[in-house]
PDB file of N, CA and C in Angstrom:
ATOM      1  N   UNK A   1     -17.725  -1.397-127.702  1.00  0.00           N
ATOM      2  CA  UNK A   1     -17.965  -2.708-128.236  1.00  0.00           C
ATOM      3  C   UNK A   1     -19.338  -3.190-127.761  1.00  0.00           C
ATOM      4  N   UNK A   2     -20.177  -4.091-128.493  1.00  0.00           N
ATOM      5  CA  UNK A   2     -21.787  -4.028-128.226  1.00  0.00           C
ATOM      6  C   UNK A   2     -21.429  -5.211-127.267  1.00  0.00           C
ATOM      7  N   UNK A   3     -22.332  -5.562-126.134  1.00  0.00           N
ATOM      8  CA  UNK A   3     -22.283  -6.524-125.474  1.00  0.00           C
ATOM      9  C   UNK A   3     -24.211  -7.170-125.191  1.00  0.00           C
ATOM     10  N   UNK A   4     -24.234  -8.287-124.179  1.00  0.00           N
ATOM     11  CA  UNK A   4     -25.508  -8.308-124.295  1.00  0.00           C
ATOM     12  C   UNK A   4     -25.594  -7.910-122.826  1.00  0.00           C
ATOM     13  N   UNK A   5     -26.842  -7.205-122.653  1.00  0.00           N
ATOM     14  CA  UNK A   5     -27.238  -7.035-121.383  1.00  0.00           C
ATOM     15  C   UNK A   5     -28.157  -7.787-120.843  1.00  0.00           C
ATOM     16  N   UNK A   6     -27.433  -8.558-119.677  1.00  0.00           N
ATOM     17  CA  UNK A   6     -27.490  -9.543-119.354  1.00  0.00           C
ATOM     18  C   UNK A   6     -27.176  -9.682-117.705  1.00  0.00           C
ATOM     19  N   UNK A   7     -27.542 -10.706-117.007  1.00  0.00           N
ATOM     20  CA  UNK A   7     -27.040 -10.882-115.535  1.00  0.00           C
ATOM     21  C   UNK A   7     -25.833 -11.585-115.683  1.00  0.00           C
ATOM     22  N   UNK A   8     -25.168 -12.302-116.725  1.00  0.00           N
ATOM     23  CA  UNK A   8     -24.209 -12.691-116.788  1.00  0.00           C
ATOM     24  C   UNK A   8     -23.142 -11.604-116.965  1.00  0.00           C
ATOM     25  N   UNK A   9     -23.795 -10.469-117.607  1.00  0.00           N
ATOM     26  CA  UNK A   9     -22.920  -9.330-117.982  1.00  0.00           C
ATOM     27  C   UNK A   9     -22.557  -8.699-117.057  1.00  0.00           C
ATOM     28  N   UNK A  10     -23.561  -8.801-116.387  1.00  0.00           N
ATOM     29  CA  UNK A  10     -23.718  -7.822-114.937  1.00  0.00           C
ATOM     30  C   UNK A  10     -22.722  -8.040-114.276  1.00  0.00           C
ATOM     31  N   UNK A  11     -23.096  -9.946-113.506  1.00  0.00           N
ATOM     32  CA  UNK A  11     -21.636 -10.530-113.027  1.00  0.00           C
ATOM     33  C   UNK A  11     -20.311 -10.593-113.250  1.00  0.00           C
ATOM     34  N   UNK A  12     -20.113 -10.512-114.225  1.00  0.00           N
ATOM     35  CA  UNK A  12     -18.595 -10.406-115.027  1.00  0.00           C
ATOM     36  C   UNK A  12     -18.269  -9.362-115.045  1.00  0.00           C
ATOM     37  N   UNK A  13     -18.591  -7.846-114.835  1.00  0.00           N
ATOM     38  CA  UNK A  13     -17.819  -6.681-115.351  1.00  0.00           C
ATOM     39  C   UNK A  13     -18.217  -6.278-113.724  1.00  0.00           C
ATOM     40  N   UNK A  14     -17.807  -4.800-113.713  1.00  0.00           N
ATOM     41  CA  UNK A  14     -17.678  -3.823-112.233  1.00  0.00           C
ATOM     42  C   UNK A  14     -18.442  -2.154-112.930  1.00  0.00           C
ATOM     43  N   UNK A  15     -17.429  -1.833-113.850  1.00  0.00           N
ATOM     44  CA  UNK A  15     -17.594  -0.556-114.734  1.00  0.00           C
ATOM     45  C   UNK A  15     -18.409  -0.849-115.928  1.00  0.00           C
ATOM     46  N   UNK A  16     -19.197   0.083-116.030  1.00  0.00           N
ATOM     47  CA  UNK A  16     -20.167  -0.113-117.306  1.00  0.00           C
ATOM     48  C   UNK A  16     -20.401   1.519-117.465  1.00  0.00           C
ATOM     49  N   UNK A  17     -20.259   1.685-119.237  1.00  0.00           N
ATOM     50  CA  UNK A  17     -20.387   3.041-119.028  1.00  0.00           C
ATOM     51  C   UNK A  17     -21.623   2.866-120.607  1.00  0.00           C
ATOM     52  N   UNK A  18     -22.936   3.167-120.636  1.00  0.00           N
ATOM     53  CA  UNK A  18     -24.257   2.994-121.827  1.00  0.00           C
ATOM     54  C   UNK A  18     -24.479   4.402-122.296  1.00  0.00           C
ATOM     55  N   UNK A  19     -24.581   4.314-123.492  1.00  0.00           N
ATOM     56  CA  UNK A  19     -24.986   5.807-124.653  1.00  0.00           C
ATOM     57  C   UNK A  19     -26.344   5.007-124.212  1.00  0.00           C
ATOM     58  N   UNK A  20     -27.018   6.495-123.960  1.00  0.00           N
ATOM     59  CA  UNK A  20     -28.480   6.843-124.229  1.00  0.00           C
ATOM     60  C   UNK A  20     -28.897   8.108-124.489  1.00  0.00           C
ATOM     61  N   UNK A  21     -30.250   8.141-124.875  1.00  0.00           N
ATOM     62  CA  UNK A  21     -30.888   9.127-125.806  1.00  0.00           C
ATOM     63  C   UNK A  21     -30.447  10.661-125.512  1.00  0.00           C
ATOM     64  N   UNK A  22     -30.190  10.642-123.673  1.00  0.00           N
ATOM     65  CA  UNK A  22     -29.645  12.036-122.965  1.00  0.00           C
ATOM     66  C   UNK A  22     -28.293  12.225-122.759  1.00  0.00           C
ATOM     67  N   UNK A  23     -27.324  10.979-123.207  1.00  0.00           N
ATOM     68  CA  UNK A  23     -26.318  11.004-122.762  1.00  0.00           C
ATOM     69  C   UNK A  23     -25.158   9.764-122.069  1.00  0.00           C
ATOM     70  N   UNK A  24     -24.370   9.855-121.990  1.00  0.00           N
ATOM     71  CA  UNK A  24     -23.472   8.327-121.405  1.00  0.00           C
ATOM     72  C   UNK A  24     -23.751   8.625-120.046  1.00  0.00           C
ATOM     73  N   UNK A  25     -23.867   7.342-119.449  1.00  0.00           N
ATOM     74  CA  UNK A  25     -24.067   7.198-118.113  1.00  0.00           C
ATOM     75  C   UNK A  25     -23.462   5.558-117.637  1.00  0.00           C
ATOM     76  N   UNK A  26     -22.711   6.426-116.521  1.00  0.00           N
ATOM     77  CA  UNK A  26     -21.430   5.675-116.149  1.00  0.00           C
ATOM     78  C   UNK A  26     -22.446   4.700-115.136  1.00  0.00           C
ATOM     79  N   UNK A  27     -21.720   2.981-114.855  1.00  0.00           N
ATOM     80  CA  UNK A  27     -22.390   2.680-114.142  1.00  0.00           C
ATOM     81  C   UNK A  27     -21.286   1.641-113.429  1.00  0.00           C
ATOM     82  N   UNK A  28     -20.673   2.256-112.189  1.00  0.00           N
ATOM     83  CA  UNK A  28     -19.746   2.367-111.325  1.00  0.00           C
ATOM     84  C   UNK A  28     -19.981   0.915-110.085  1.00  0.00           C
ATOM     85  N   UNK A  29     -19.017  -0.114-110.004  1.00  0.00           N
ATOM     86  CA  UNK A  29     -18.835  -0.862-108.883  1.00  0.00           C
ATOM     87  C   UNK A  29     -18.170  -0.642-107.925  1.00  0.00           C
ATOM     88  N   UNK A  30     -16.976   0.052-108.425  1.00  0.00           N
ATOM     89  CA  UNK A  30     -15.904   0.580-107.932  1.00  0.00           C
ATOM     90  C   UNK A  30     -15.360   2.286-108.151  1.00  0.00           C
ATOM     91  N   UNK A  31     -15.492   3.261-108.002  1.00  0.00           N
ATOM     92  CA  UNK A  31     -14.378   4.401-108.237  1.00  0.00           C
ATOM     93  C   UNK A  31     -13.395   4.340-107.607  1.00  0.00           C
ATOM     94  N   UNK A  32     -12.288   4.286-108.085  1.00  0.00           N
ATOM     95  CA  UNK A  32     -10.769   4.406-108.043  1.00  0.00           C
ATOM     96  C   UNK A  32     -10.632   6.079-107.210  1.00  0.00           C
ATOM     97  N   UNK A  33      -9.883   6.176-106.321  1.00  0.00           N
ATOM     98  CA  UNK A  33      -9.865   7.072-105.459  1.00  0.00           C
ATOM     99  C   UNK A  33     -10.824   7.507-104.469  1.00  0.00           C
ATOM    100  N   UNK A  34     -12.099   6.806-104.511  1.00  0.00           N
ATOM    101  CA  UNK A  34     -13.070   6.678-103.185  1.00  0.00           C
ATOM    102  C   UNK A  34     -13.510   5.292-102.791  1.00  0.00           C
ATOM    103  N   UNK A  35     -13.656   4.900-103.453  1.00  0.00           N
ATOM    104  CA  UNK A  35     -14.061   3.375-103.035  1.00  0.00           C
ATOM    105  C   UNK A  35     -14.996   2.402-103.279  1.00  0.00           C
ATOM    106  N   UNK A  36     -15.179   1.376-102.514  1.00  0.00           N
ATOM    107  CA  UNK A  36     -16.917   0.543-102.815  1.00  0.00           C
ATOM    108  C   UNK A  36     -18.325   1.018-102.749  1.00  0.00           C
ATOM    109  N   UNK A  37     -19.196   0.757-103.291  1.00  0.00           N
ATOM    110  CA  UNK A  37     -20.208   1.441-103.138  1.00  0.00           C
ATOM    111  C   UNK A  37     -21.006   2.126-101.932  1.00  0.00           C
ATOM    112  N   UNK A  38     -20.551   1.214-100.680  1.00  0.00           N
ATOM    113  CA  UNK A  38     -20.920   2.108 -99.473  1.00  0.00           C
ATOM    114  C   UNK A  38     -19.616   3.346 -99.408  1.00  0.00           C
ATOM    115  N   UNK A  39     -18.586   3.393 -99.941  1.00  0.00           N
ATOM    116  CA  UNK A  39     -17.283   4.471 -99.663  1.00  0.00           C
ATOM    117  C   UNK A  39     -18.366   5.777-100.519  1.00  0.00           C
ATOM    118  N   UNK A  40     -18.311   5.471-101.762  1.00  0.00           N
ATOM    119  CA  UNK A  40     -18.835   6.108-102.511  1.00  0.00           C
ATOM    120  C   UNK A  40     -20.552   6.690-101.660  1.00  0.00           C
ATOM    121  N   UNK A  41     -21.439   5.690-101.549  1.00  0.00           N
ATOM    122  CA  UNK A  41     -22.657   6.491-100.702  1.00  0.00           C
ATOM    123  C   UNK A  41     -22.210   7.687 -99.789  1.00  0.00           C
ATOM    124  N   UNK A  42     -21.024   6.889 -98.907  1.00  0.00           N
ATOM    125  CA  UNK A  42     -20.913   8.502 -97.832  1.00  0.00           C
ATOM    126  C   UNK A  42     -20.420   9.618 -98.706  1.00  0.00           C
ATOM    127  N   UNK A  43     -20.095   9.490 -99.386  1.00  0.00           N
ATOM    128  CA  UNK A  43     -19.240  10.966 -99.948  1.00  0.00           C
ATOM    129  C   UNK A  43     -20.336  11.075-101.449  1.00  0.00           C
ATOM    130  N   UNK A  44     -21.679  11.093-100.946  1.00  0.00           N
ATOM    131  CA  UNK A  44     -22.701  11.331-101.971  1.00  0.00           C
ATOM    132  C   UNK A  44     -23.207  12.467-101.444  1.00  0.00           C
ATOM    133  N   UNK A  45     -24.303  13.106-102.426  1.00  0.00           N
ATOM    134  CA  UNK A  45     -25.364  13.777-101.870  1.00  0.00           C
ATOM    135  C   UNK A  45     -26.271  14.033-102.875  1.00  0.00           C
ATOM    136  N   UNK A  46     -27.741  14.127-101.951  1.00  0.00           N
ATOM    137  CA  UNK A  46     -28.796  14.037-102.826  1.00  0.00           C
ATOM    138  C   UNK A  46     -29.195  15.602-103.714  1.00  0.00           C
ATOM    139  N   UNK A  47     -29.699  15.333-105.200  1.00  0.00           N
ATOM    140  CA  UNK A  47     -29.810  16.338-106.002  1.00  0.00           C
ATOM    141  C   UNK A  47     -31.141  15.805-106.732  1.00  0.00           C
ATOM    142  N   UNK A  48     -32.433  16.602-107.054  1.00  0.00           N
ATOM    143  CA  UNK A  48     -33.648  16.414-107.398  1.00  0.00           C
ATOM    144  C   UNK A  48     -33.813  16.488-109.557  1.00  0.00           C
ATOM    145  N   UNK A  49     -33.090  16.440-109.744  1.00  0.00           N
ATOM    146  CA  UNK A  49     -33.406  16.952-111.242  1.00  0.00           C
ATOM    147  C   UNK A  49     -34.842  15.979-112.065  1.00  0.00           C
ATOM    148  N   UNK A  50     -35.514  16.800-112.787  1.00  0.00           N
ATOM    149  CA  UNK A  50     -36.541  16.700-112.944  1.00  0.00           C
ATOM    150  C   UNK A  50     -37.491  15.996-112.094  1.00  0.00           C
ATOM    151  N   UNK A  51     -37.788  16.226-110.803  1.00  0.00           N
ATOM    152  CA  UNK A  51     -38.103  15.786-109.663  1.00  0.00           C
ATOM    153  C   UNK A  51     -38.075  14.587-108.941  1.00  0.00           C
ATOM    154  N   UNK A  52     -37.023  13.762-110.099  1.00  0.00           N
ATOM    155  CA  UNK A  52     -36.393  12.387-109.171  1.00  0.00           C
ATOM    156  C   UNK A  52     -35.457  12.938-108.223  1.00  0.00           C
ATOM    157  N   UNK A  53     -35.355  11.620-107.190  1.00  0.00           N
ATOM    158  CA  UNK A  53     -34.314  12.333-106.542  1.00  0.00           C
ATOM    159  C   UNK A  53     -32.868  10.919-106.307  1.00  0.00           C
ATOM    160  N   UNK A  54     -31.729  11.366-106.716  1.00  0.00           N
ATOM    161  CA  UNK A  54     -30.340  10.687-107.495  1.00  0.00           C
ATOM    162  C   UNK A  54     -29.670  11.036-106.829  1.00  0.00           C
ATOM    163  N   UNK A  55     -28.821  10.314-106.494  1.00  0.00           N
ATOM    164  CA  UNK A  55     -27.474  10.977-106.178  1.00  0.00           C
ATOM    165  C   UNK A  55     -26.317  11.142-106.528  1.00  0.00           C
ATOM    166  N   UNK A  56     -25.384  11.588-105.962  1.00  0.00           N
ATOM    167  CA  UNK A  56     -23.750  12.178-106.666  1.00  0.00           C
ATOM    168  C   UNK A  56     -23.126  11.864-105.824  1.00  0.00           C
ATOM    169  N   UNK A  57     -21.676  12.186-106.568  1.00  0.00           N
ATOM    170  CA  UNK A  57     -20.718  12.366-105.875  1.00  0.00           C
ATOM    171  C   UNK A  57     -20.407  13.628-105.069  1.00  0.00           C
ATOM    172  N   UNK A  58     -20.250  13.823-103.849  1.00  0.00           N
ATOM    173  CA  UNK A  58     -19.639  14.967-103.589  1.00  0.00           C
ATOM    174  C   UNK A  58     -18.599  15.820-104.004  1.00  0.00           C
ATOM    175  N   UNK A  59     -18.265  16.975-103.901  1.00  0.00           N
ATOM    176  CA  UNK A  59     -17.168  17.430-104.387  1.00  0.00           C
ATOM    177  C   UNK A  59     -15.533  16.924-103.962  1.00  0.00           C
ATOM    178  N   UNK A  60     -15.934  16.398-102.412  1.00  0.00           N
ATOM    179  CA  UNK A  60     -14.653  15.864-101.951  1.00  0.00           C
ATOM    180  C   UNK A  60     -14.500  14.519-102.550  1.00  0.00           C
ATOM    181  N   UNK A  61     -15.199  13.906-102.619  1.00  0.00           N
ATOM    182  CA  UNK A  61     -15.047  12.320-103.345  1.00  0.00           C
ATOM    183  C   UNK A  61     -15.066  12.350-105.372  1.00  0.00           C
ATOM    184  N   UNK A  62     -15.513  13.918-105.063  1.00  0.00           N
ATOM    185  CA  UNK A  62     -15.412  13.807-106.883  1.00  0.00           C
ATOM    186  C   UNK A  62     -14.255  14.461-107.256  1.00  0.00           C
ATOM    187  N   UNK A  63     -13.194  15.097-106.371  1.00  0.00           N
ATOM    188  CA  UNK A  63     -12.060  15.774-106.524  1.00  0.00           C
ATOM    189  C   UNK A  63     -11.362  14.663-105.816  1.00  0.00           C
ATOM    190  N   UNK A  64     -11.108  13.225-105.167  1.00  0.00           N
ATOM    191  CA  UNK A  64     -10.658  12.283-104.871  1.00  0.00           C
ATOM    192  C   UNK A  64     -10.424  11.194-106.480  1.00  0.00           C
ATOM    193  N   UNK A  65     -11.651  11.295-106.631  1.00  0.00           N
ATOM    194  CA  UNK A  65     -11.509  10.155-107.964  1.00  0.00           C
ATOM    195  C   UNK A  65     -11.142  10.851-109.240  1.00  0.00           C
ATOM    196  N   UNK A  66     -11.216  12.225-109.460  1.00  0.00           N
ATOM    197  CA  UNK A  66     -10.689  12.764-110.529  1.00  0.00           C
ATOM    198  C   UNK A  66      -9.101  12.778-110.331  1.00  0.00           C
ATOM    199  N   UNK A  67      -8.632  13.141-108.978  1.00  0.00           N
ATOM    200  CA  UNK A  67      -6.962  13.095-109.058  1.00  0.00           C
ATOM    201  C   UNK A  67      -6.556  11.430-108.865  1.00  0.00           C
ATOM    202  N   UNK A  68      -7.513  10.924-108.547  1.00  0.00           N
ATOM    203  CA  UNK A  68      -7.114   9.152-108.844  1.00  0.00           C
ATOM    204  C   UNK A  68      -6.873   8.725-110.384  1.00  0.00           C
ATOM    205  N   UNK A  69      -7.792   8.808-111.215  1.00  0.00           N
ATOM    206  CA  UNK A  69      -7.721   9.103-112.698  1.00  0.00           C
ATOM    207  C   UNK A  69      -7.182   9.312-113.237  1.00  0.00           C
ATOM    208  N   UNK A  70      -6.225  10.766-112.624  1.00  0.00           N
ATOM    209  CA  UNK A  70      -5.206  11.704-113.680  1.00  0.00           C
ATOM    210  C   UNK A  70      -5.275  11.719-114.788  1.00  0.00           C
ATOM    211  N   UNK A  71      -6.469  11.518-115.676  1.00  0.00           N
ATOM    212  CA  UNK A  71      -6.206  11.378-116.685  1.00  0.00           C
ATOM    213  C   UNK A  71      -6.237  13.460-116.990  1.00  0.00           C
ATOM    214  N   UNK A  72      -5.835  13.614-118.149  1.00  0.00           N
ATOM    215  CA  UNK A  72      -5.619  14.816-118.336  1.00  0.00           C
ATOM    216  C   UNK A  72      -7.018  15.825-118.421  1.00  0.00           C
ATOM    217  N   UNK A  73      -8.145  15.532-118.945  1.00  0.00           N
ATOM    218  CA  UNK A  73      -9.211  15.402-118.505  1.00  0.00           C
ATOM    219  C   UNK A  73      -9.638  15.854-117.428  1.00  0.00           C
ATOM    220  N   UNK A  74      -9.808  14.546-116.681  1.00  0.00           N
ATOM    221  CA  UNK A  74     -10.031  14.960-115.208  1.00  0.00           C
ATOM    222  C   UNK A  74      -9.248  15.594-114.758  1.00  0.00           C
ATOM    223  N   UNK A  75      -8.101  15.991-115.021  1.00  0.00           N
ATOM    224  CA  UNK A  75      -7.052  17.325-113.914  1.00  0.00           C
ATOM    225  C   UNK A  75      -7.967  18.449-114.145  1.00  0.00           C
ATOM    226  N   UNK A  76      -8.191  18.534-115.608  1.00  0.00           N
ATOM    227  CA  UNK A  76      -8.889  19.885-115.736  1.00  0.00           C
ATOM    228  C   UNK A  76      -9.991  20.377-114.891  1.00  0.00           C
ATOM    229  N   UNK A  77     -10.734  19.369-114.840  1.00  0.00           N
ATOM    230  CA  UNK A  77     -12.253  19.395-113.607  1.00  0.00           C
ATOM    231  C   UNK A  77     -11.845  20.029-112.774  1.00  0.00           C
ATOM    232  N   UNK A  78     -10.556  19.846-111.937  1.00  0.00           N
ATOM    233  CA  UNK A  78     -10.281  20.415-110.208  1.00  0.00           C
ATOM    234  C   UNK A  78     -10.305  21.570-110.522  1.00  0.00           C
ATOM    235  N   UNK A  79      -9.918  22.193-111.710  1.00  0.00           N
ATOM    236  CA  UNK A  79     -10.326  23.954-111.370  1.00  0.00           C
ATOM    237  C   UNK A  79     -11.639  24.340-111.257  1.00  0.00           C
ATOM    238  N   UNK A  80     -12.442  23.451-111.479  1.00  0.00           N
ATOM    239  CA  UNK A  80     -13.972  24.059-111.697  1.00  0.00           C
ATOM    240  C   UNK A  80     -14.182  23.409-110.427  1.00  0.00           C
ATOM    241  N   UNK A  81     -13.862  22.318-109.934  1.00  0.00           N
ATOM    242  CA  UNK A  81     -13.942  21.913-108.476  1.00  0.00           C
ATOM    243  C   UNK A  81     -13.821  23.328-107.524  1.00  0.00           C
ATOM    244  N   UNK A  82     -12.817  23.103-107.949  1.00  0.00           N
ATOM    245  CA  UNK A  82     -12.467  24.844-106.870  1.00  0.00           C
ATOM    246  C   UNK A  82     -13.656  25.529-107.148  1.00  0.00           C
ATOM    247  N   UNK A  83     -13.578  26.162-107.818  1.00  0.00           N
ATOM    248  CA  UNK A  83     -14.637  27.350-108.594  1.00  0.00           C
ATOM    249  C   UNK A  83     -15.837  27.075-108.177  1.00  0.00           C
ATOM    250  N   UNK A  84     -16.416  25.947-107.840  1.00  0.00           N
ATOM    251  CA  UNK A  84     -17.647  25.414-107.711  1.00  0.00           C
ATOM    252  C   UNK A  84     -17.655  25.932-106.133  1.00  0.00           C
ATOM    253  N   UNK A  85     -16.512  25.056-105.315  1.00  0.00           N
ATOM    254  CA  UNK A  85     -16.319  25.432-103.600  1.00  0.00           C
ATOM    255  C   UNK A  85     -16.524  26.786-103.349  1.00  0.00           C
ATOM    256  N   UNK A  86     -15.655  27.604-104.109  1.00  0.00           N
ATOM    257  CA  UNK A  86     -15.451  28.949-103.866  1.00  0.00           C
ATOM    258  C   UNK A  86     -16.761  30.188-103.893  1.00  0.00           C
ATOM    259  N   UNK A  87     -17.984  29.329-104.880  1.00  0.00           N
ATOM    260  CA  UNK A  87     -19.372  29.651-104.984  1.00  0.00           C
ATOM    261  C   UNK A  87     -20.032  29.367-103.761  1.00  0.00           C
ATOM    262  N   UNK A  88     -19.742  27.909-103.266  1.00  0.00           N
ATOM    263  CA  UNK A  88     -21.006  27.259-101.814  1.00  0.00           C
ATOM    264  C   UNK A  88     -20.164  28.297-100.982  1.00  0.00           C
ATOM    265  N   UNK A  89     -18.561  28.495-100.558  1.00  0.00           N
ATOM    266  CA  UNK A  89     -18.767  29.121 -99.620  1.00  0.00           C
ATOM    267  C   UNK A  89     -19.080  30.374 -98.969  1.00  0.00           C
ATOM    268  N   UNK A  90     -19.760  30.813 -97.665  1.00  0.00           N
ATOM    269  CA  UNK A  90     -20.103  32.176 -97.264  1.00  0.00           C
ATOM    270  C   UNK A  90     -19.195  33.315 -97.573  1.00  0.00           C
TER     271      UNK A  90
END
């Protein structure tokens, strides 16, 4: 649904998720299964793509909020969660 972007908008909502030219990009007050935005900072880590540097979710806080979710969807992710772990480790 179109809204205006706005500081009033800002104030009033938490979750905001915007189509742009590369893609939807979620824009998070809260994640459900990690927490407020400092919960969420610790269970970040930094990643450089096209030489900005952004951050993420970790795998433990991104396998926290995907089984918070349940949506059917996100269950699917935890196998590639795994799969992903099973790559970093030695």
């Amino acid at each position: 649904m179109p809204f205006f972007w706005d500081e009033q908008t800002l104030w009033s909502g938490l979750n905001f998720t915007l189509s742009t030219d590369v893609g939807a990009i979620d824009l998070l007050g809260d994640v459900p299964g990690v927490g407020s935005f400092d919960d969420v900072a610790k269970g970040s880590e930094e990643i450089q793509p096209y030489g900005s540097a952004v951050r993420i979710l970790g795998l433990d806080a991104l396998e926290r909020a995907k089984r918070a979710a349940g949506r059917a969807k996100d269950l699917l992710d935890l196998g590639e969660i795994a799969a992903i772990r099973a790559r970093r480790s030695p």
